[in-house]
C-alpha atoms as a PDB file:
ATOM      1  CA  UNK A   1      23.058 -10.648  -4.511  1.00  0.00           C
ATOM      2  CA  UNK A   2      20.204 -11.159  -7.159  1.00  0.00           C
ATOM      3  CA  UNK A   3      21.894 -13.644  -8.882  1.00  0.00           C
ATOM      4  CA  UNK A   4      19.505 -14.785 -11.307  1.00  0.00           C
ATOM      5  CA  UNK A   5      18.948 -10.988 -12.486  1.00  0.00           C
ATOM      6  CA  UNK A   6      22.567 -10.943 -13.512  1.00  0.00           C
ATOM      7  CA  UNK A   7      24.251 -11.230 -16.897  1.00  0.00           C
ATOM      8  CA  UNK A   8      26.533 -14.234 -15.935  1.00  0.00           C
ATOM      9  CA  UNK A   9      23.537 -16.242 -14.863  1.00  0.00           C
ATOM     10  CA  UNK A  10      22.323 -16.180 -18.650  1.00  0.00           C
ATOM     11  CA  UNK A  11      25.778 -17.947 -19.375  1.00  0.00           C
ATOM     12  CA  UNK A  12      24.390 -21.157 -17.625  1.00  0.00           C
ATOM     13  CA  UNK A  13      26.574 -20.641 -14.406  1.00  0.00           C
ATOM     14  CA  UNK A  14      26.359 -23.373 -12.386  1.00  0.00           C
ATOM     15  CA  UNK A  15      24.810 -22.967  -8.824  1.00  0.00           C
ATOM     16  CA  UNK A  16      24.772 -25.040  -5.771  1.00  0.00           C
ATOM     17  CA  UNK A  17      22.014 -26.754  -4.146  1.00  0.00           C
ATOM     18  CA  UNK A  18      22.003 -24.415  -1.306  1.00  0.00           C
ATOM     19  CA  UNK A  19      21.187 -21.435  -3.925  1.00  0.00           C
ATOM     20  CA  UNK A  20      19.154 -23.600  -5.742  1.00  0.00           C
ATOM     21  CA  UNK A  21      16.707 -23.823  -2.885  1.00  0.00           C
ATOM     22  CA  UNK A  22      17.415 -20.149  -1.802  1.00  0.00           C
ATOM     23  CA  UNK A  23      15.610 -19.004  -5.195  1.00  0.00           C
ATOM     24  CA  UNK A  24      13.272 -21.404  -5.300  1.00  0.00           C
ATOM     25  CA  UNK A  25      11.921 -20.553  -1.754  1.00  0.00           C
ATOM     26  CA  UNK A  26      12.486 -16.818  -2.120  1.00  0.00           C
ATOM     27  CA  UNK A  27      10.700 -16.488  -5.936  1.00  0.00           C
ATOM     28  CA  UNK A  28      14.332 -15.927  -7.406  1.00  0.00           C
ATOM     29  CA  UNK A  29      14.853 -12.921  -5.402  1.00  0.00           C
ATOM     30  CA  UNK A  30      17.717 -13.856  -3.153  1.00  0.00           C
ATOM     31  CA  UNK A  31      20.288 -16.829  -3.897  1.00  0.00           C
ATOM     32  CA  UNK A  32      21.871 -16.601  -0.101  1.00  0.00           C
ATOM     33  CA  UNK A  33      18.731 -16.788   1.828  1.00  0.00           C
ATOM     34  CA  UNK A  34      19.821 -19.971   3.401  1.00  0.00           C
ATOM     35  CA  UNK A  35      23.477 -18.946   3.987  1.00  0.00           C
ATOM     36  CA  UNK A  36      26.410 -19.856   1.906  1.00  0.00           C
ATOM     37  CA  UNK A  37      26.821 -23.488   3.121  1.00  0.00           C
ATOM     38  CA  UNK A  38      26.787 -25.937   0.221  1.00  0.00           C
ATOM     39  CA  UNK A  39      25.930 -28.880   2.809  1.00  0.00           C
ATOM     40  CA  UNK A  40      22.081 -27.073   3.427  1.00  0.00           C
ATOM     41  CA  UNK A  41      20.638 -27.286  -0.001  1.00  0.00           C
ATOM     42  CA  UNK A  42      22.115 -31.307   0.440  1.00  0.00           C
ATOM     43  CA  UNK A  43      20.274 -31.790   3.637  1.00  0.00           C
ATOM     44  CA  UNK A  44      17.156 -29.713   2.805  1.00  0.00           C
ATOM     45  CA  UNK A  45      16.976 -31.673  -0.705  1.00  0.00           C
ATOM     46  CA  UNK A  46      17.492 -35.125   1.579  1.00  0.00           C
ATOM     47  CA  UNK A  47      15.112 -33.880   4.105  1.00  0.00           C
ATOM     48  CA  UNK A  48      12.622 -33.302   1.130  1.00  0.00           C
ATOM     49  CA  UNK A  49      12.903 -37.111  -0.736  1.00  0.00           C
ATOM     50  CA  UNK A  50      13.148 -38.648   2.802  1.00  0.00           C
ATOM     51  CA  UNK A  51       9.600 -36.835   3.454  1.00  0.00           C
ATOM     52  CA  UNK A  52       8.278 -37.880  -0.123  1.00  0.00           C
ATOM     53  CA  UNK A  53       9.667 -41.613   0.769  1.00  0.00           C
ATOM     54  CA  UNK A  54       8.063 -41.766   3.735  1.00  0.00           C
ATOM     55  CA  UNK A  55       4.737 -41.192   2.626  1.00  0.00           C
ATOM     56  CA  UNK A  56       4.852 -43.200  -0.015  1.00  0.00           C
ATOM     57  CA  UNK A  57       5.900 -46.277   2.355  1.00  0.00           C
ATOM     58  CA  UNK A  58       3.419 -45.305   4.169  1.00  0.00           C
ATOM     59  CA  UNK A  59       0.525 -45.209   1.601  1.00  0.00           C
ATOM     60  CA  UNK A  60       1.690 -48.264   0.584  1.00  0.00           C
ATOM     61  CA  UNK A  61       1.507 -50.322   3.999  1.00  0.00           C
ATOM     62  CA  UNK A  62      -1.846 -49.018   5.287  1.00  0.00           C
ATOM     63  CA  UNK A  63      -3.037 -50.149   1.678  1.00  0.00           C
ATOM     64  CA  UNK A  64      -2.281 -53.678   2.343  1.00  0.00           C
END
């Protein structure tokens, strides 16, 4: 389903995280790439500022 290609999308229908990711990842062309499991777009979006954390942390100790 193109979901973003669709009339009810322009009515600011609200979307998971899971399709979220799906269109961002797939250049809006698919919004079930990464299945229809609300819990993936959580962990990949966890995953993601967990990554971001880390490296930060890290910058921050080899600094000192």
């Amino acid at each position: 389903m193109r979901l973003i290609f669709t009339a009810s999308f322009n009515k600011f229908q609200k979307i998971n995280a899971t399709q979220a990711w799906s269109l961002f990842l797939t250049g809006c062309k698919n919004d079930d790439s990464l299945g229809k499991n609300p819990m993936m777009g959580r962990y990949l979006t966890v995953a993601i500022l967990g990554a971001a954390i880390a490296q930060i942390v890290e910058a921050i100790l080899t600094a000192v």
